[in-house]
N, C-alpha and C. Protein backbone atom coordinates (compact mmCIF):
# COMPACT_ATOMS: atom_id res chain seq x y z
N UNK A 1 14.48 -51.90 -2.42
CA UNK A 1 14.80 -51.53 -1.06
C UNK A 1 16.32 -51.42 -0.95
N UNK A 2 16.83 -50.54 -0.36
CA UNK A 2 18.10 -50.23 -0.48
C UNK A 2 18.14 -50.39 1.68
N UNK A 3 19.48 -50.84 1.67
CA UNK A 3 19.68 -51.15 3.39
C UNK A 3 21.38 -50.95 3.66
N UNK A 4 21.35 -50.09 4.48
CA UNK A 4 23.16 -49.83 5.32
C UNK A 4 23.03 -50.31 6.76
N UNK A 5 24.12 -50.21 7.26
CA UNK A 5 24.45 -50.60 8.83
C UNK A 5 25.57 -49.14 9.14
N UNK A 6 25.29 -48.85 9.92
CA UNK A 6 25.63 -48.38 10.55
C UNK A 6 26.49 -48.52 11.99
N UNK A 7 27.49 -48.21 12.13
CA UNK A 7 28.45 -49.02 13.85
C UNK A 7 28.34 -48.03 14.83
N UNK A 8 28.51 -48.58 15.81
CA UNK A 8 28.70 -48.18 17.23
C UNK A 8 29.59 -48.38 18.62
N UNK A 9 29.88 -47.36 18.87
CA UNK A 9 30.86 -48.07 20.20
C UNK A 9 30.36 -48.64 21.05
N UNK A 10 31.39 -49.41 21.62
CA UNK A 10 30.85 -50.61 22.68
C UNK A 10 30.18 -49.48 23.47
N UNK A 11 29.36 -50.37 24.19
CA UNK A 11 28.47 -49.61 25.14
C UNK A 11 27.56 -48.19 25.19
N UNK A 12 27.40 -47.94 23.60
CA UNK A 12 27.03 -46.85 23.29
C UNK A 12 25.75 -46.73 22.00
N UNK A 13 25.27 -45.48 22.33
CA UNK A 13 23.91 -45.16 21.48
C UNK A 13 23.87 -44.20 20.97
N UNK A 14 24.93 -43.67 20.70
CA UNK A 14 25.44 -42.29 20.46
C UNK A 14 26.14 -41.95 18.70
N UNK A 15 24.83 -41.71 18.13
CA UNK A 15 25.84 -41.77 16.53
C UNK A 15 27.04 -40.97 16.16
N UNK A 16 27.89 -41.30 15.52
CA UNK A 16 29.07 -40.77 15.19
C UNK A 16 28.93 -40.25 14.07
N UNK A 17 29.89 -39.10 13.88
CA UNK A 17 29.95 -38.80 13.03
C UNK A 17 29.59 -39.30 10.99
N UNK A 18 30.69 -40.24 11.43
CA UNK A 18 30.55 -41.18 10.11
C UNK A 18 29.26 -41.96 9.85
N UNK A 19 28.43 -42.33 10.94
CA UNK A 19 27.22 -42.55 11.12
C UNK A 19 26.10 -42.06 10.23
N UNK A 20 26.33 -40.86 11.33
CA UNK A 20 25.39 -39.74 10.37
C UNK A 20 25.79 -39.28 8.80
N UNK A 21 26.96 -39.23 8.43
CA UNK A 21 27.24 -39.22 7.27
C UNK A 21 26.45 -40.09 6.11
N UNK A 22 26.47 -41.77 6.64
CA UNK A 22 26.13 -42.47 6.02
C UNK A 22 24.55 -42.50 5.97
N UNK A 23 23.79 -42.45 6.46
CA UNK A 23 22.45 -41.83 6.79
C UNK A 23 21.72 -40.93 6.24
N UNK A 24 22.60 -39.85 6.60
CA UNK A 24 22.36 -38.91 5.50
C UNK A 24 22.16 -39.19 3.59
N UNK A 25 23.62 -39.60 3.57
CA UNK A 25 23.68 -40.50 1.99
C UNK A 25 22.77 -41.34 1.63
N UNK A 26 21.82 -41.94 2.38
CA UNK A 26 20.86 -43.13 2.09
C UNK A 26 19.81 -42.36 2.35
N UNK A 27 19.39 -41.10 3.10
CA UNK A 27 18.21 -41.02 2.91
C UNK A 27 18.01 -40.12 2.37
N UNK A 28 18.21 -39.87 1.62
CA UNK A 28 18.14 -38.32 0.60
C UNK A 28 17.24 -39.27 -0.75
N UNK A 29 16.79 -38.03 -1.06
CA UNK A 29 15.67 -38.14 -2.86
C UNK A 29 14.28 -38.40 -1.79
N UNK A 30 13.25 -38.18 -2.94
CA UNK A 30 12.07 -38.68 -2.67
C UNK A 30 11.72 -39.88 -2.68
N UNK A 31 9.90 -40.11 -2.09
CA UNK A 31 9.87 -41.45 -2.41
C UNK A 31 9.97 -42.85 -1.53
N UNK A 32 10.46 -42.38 -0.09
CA UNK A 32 10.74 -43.29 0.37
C UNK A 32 9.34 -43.51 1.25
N UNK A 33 9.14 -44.49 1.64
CA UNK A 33 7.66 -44.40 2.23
C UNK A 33 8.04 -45.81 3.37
N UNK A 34 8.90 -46.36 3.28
CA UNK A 34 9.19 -47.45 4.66
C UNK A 34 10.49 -47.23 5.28
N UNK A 35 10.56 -47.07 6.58
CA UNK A 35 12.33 -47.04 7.05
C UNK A 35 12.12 -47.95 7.84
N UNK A 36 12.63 -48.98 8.13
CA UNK A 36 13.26 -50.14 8.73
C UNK A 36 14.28 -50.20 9.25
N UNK A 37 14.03 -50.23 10.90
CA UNK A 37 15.44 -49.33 11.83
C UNK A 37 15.57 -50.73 12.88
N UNK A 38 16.57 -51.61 12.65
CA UNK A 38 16.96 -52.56 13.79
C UNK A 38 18.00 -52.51 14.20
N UNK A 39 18.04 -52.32 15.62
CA UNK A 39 19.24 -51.79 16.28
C UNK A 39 19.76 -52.97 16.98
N UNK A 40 21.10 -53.53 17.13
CA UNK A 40 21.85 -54.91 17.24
C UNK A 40 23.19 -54.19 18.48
N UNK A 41 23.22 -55.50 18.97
CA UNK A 41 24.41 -55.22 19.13
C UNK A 41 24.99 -57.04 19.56
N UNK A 42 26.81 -56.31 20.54
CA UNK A 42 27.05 -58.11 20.32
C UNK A 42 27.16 -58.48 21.91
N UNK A 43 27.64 -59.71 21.94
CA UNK A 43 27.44 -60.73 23.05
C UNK A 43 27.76 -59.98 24.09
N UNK A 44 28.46 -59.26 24.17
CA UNK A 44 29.00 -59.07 25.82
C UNK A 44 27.88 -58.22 26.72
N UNK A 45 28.17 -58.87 28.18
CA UNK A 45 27.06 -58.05 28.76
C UNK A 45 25.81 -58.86 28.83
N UNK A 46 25.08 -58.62 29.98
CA UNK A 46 23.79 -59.00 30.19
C UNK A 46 22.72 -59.27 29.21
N UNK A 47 21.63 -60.10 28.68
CA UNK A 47 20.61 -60.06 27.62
C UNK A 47 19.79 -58.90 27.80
N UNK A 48 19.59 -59.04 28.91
CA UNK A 48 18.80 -57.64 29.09
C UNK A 48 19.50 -56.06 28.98
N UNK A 49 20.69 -55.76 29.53
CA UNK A 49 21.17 -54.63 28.93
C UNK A 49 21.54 -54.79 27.60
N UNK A 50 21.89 -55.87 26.82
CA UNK A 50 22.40 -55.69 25.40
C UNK A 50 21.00 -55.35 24.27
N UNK A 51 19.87 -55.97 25.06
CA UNK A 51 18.59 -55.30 24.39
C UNK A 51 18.08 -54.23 24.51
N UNK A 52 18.61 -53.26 25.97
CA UNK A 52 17.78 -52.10 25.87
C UNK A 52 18.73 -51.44 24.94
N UNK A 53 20.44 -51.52 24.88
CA UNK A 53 21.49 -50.95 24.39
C UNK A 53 20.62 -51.00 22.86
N UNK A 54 20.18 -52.26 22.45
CA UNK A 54 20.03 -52.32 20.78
C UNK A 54 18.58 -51.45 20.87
N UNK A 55 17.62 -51.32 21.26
CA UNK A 55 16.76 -50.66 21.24
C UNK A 55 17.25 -48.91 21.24
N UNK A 56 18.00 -48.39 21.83
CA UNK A 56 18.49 -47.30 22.46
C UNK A 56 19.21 -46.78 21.14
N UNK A 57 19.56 -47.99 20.52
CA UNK A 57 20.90 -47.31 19.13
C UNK A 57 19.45 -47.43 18.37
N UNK A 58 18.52 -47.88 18.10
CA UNK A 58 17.96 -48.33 17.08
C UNK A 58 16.76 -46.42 17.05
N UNK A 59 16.54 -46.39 18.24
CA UNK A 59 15.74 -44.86 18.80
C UNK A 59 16.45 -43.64 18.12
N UNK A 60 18.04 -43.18 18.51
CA UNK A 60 18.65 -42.57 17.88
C UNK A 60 18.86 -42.55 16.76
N UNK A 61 18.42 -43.60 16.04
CA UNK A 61 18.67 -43.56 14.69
C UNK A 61 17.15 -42.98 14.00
N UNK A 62 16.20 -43.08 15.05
CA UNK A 62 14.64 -42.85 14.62
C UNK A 62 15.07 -41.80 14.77
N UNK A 63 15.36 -40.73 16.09
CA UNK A 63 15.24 -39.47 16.13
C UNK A 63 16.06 -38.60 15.44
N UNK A 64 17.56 -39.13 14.75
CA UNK A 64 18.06 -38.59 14.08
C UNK A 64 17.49 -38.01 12.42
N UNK A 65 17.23 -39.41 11.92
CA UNK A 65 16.14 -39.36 10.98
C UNK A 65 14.82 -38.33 10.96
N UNK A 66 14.58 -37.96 11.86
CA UNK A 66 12.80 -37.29 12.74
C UNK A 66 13.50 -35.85 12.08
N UNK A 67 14.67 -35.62 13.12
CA UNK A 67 15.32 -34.31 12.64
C UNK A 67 16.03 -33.56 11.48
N UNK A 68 16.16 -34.34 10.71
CA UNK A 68 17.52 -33.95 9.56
C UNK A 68 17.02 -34.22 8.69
N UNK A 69 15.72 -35.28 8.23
CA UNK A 69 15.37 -35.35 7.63
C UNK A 69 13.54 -35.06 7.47
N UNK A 70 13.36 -34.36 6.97
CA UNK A 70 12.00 -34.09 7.10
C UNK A 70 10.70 -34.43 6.06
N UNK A 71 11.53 -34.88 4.89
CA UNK A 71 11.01 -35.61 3.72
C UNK A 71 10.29 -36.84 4.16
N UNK A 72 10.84 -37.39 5.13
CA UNK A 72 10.03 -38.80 5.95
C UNK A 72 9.36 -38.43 6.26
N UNK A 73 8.72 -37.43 6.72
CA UNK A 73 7.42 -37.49 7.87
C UNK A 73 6.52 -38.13 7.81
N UNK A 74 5.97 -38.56 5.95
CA UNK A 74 4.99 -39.59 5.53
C UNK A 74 5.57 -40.88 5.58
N UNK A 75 6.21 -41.12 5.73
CA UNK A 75 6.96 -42.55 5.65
C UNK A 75 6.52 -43.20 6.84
N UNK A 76 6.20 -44.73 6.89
CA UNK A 76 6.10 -45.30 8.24
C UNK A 76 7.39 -45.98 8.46
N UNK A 77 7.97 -45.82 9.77
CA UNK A 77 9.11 -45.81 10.79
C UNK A 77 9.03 -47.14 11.82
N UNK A 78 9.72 -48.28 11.17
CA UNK A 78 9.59 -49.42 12.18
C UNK A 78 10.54 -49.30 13.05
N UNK A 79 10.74 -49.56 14.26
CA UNK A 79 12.01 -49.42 15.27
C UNK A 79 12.07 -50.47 15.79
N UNK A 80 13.27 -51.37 15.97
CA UNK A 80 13.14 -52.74 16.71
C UNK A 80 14.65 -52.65 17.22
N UNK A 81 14.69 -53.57 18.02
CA UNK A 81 16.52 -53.52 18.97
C UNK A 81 16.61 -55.05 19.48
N UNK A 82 17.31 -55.81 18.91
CA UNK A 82 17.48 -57.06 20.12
C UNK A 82 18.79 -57.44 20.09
N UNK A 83 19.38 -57.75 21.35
CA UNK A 83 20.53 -57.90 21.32
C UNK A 83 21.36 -58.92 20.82
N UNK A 84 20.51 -60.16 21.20
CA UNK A 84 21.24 -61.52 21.49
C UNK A 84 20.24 -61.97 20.31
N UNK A 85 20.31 -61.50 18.89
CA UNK A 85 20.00 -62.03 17.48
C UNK A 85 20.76 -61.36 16.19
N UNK A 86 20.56 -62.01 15.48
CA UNK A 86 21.17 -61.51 14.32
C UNK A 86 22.47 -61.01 14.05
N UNK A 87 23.37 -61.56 14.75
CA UNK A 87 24.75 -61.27 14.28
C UNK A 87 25.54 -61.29 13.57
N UNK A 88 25.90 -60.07 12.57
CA UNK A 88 26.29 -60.05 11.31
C UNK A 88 27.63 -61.40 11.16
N UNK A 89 28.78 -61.29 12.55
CA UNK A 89 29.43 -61.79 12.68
C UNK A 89 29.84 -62.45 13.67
N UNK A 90 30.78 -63.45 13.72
CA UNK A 90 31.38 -64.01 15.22
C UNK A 90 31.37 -63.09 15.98
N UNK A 91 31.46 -63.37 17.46
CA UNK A 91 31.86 -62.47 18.10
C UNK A 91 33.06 -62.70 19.13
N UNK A 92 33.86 -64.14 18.62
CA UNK A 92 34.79 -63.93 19.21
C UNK A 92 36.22 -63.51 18.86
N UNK A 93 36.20 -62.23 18.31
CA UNK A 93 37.17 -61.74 17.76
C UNK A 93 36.74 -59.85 18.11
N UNK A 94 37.81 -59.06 18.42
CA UNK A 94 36.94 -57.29 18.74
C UNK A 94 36.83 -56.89 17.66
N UNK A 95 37.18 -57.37 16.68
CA UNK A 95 36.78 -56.73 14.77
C UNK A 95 35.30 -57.07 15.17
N UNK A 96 35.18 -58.40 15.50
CA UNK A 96 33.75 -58.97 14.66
C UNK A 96 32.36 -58.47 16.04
N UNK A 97 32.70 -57.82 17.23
CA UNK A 97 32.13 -57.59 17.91
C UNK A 97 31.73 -56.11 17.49
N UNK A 98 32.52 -55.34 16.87
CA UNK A 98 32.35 -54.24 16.80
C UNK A 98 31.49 -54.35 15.09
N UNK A 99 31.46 -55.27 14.83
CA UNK A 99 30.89 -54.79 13.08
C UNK A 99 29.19 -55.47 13.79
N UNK A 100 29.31 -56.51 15.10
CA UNK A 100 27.88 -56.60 15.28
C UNK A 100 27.24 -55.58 16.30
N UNK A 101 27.92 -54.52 16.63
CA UNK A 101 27.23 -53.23 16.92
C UNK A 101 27.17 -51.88 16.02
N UNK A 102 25.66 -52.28 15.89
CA UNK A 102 25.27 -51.76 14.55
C UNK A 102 23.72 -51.53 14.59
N UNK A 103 23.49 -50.34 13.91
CA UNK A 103 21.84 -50.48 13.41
C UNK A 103 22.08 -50.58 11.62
N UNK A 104 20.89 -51.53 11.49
CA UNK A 104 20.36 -51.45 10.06
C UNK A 104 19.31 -50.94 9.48
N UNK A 105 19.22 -50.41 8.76
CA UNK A 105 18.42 -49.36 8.62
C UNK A 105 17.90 -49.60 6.92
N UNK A 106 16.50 -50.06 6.80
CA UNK A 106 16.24 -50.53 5.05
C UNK A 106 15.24 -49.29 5.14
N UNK A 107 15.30 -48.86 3.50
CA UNK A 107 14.82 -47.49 3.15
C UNK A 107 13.64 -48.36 2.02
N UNK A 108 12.79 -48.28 1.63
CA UNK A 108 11.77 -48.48 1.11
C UNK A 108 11.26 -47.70 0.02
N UNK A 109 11.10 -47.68 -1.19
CA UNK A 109 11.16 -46.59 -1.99
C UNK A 109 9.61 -46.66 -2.48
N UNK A 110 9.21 -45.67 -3.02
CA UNK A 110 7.90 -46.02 -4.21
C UNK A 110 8.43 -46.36 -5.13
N UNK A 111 7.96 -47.50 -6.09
CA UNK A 111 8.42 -48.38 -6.80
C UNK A 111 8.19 -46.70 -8.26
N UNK A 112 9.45 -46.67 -9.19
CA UNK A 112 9.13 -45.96 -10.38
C UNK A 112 8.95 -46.52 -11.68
N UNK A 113 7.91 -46.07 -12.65
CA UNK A 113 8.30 -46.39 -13.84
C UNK A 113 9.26 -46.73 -14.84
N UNK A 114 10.11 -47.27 -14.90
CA UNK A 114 11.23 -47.37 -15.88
C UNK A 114 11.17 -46.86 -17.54
């Protein structure tokens, strides 16, 4: 299983450029048959808006995937978002707030012969 993160601006669900770049790079070749999409973000802000926010980044990253890539279509697509878990890092520092707004995204391969 191979897994990236991906960042995001505060208050936002909106992939960036570099985003999609990286995305792209991870989901290319055949073979993949699980994507594992959890969308995070960090402390600031309400529990409840910081969860729909992580749900919202975690969607865009489904529909980006839906579109650009079409090799998935057989693949099953988990989508999850919570805000107030899993934080890569502190968050009292704006480096470490911004590296915990993020989706992660694990790619799942068919296992090959060696």
């Amino acid at each position: 299983m191979s897994e990236i993160a991906v960042g995001f601006p505060f208050g936002s669900a909106v992939l960036t450029a570099a985003a999609r770049a990286l995305i792209d790079a991870a989901a290319t070749g055949d073979g993949i048959r699980r994507v594992d999409i959890r969308g995070r973000t960090d402390n600031v802000g309400p529990t409840a808006a910081n969860d729909l926010l992580a749900r919202r980044r975690a969607a865009a990253v489904a529909q980006y995937l839906r579109a650009r890539h079409p090799h998935l279509a057989g693949a099953e697509v988990k989508v999850d978002g919570r805000g107030v878990c899993c934080y890569a890092t502190e968050n009292d520092t704006p480096e470490g707030r911004a590296r915990n707004r993020r989706v992660e995204i694990a790619f799942e391969r068919v296992p090959t012969d060696l």
